[in-house]
Protein backbone atom coordinates (compact mmCIF):
# COMPACT_ATOMS: atom_id res chain seq x y z
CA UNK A 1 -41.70 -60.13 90.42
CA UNK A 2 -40.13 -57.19 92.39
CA UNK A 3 -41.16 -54.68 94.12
CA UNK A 4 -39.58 -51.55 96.13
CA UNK A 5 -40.02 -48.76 98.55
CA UNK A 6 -37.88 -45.40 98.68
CA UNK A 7 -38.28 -43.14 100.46
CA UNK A 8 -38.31 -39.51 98.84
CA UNK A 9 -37.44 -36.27 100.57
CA UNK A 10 -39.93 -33.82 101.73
CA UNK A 11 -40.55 -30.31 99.99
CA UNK A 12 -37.53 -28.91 102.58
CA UNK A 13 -34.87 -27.26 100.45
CA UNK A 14 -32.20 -29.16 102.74
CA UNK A 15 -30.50 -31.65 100.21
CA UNK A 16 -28.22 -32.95 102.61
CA UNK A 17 -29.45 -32.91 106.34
CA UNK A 18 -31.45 -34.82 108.94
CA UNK A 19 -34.78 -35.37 108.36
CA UNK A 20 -36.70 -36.84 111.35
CA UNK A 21 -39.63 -38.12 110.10
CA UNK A 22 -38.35 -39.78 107.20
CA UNK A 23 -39.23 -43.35 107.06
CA UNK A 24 -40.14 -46.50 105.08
CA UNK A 25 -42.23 -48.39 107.18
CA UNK A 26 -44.04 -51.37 106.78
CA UNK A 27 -46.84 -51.96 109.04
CA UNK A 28 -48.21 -55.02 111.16
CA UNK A 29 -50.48 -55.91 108.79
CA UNK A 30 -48.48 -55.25 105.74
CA UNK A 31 -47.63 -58.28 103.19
CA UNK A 32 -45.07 -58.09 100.26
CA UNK A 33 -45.23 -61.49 98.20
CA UNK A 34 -43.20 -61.66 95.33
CA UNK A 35 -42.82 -65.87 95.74
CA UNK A 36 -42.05 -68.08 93.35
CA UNK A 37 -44.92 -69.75 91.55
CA UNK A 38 -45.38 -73.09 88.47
CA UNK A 39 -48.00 -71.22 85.85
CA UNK A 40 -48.86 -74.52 84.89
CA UNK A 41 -51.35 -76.07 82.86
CA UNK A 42 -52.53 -79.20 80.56
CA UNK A 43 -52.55 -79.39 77.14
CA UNK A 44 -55.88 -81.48 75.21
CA UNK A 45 -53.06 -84.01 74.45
CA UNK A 46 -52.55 -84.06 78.43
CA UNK A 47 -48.78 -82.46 78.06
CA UNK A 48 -48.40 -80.07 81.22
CA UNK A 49 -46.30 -76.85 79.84
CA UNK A 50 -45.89 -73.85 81.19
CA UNK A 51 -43.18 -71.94 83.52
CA UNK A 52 -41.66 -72.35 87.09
CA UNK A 53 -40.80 -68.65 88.21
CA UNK A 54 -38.37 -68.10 91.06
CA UNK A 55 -38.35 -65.87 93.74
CA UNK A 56 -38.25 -61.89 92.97
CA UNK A 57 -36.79 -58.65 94.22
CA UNK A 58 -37.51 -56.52 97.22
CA UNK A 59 -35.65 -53.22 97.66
CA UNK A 60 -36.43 -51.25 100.70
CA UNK A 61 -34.90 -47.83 100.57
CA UNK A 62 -32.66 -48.27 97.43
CA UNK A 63 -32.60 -47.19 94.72
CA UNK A 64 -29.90 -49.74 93.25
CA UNK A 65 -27.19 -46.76 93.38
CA UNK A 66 -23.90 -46.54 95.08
CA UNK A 67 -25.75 -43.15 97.02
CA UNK A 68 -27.39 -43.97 100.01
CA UNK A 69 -31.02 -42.53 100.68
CA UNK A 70 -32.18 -40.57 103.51
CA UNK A 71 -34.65 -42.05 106.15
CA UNK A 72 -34.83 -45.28 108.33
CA UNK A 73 -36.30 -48.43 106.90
CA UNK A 74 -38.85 -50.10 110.09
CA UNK A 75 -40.86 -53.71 109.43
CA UNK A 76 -42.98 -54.01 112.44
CA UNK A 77 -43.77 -57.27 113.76
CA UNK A 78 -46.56 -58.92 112.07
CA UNK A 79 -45.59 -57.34 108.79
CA UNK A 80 -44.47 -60.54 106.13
CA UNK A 81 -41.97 -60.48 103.50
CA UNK A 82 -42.13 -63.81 100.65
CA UNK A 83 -39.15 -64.26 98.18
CA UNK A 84 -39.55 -67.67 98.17
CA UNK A 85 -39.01 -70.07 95.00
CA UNK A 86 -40.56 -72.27 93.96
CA UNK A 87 -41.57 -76.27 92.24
CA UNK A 88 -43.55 -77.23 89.79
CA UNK A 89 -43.94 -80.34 87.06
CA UNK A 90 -43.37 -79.78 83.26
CA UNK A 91 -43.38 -82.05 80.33
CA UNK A 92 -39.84 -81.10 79.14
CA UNK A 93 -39.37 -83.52 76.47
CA UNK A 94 -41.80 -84.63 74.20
CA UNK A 95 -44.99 -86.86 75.65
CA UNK A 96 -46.38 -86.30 78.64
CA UNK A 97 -43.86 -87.56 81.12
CA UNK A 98 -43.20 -84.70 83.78
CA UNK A 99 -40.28 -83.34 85.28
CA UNK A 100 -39.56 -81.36 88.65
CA UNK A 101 -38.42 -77.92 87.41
CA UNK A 102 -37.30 -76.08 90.55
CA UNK A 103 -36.31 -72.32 90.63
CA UNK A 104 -34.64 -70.24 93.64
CA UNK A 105 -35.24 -67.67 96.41
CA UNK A 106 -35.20 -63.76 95.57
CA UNK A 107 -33.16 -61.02 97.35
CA UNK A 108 -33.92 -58.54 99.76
CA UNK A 109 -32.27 -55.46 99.72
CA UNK A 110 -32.70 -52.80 102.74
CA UNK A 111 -30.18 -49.63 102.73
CA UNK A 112 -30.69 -46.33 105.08
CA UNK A 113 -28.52 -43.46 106.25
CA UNK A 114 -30.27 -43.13 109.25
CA UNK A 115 -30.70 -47.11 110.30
CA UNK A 116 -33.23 -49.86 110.54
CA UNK A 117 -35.60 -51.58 113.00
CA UNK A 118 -36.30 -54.67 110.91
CA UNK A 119 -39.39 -57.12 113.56
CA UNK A 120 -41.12 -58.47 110.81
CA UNK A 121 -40.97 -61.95 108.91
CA UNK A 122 -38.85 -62.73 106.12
CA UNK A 123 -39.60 -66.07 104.26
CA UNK A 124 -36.60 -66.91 101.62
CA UNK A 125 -36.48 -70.72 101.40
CA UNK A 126 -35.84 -72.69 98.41
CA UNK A 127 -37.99 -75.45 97.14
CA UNK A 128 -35.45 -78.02 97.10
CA UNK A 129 -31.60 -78.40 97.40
CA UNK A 130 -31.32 -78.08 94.04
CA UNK A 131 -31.04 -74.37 94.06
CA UNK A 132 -30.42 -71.21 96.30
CA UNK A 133 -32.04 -69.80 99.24
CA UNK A 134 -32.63 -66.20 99.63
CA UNK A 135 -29.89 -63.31 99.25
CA UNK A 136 -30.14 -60.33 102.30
CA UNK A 137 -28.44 -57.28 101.87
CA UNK A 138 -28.34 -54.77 104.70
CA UNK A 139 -26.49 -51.07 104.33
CA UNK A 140 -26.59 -48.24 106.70
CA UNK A 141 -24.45 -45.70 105.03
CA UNK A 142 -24.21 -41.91 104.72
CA UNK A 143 -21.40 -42.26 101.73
CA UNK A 144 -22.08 -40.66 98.34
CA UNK A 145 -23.36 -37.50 99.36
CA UNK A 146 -24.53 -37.60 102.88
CA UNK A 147 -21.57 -37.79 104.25
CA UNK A 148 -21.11 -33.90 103.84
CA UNK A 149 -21.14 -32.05 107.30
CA UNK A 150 -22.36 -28.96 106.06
CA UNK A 151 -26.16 -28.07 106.09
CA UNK A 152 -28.47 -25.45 106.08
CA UNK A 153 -31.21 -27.59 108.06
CA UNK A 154 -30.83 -29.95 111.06
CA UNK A 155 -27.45 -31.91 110.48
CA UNK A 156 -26.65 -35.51 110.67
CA UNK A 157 -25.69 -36.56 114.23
CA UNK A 158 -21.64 -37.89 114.80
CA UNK A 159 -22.99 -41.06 115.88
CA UNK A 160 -21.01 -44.07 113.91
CA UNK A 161 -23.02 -46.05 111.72
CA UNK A 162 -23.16 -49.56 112.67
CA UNK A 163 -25.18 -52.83 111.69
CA UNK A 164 -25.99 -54.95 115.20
CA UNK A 165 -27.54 -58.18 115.22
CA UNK A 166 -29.25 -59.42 118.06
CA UNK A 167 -30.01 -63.01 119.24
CA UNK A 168 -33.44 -63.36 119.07
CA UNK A 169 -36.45 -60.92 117.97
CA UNK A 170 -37.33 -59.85 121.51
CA UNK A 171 -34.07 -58.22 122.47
CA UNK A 172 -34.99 -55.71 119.01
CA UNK A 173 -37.76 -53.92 121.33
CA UNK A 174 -35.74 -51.79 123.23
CA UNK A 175 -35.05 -50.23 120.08
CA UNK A 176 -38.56 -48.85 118.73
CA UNK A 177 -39.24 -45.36 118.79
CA UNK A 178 -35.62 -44.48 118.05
CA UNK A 179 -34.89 -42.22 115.57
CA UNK A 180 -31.81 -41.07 114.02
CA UNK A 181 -29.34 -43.60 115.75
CA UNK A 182 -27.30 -44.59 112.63
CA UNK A 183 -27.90 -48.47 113.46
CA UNK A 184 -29.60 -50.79 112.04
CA UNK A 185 -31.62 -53.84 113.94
CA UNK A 186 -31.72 -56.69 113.26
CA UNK A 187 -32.16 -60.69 114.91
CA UNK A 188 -30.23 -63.45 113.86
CA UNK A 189 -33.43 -65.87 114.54
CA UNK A 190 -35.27 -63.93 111.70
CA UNK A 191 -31.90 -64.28 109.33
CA UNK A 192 -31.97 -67.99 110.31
CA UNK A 193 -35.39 -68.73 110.08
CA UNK A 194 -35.91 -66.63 106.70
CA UNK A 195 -33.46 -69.19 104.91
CA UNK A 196 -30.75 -67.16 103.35
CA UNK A 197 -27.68 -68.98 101.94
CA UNK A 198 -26.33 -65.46 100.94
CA UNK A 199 -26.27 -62.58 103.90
CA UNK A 200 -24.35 -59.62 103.09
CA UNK A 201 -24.17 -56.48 106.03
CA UNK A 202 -22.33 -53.18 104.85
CA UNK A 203 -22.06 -50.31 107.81
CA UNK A 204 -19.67 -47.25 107.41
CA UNK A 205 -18.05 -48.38 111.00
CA UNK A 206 -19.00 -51.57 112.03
CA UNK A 207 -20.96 -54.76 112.30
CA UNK A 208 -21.45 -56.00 115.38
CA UNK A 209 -23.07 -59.49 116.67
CA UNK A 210 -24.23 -59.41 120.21
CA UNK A 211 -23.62 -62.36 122.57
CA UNK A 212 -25.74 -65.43 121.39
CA UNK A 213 -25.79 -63.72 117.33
CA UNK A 214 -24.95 -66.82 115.54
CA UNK A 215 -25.73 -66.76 111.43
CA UNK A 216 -26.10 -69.77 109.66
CA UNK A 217 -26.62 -70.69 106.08
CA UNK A 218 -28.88 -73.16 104.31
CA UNK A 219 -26.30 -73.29 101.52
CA UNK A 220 -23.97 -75.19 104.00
CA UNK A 221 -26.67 -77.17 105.96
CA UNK A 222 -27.13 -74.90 108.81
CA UNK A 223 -23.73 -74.16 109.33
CA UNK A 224 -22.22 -70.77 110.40
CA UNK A 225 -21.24 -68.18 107.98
């Protein structure tokens, strides 16, 4: 499964500036599930068949383009997002002998110009060792066409665009309510806890880990990345 957000401009016949109140936002009692699941069942001959589906796709606020989009990207706390795989038994060969079939986490994809304020809860394990965890990809970019300083509307601010994980979820509150900062938030104890194997963060300036940041990997048994 997959499923995505994007946020589209308002009737304002500014292509290229600031727009405030442009946001994805997922609230606190919001749920995207797009887990893995066995569609399983039993034959008259008592043969289980059926499929093991993995983990699917979440985009929020791209499009799958090189162009960023306009607007910030905010999961509040309480708001849940499942790319989970998933295990099930199948009767592979003939009979009715099972086997585990296991299939991997999805991705998560989250790209603004503006920044993101990401509190909620990211699940992303994998069923087994067998296969991958979850993939995370953060952008906060104004290249391929926002990047232009000239505007007939409210223009971008000269602040640097910048991806800066924080320790733990609590230190992310200081930043709600901000608007057009050009960073993204986010806590390496969500990252951690998710269970990503794969993390990738793209800024147009930098990437920074504050004091106590550490990310680790389920790919390479909780090691660092």
């Amino acid at each position: 499964g997959s499923a995505s957000a994007v946020s589209t401009p308002d009737e304002s016949p500014d292509a290229l500036g600031y727009l405030p109140d442009q946001v994805v936002r997922l609230g606190a009692t919001s749920k995207i599930d797009v887990s893995g699941v066995a569609r399983t069942y039993r034959q008259a001959n008592g043969k289980i068949v059926g499929a093991v589906l993995g983990g699917g796709t979440v985009k929020l606020n791209d499009n799958g383009q090189t162009a960023a989009v306009r607007g910030r990207v905010v999961t509040e706390v309480g708001s849940e997002i499942d790319i989970s795989g998933a295990r099930g038994a199948l009767a592979i060969e003939r009979g009715t002998v099972t086997s585990s079939v296991s299939k991997g986490a999805g991705s998560l994809s989250v790209g603004s110009t503006d920044g993101f304020l990401l509190e909620g809860t990211v699940t992303a394990n994998r069923p087994d060792a067998s296969v991958s965890g979850g993939q995370l990809t953060l952008s906060v970019s104004r290249e391929g066409g926002f990047d232009d300083v000239k505007t007939i509307g409210t223009a971008y601010t000269a602040t640097e665009r910048a991806i800066v994980v924080s320790a733990s979820a609590d230190e992310l509150k200081q930043y709600r309510g901000n608007a057009d900062t050009g960073q993204g938030h986010v806590s390496a104890s969500m990252i951690n806890g998710a269970g990503f194997d794969r993390v990738e963060l793209r800024a147009d300036d930098r990437v920074v880990l504050n004091s106590g940041a550490n990310l680790k990997s389920t790919a390479n048994g909780g090691e660092n990345f």
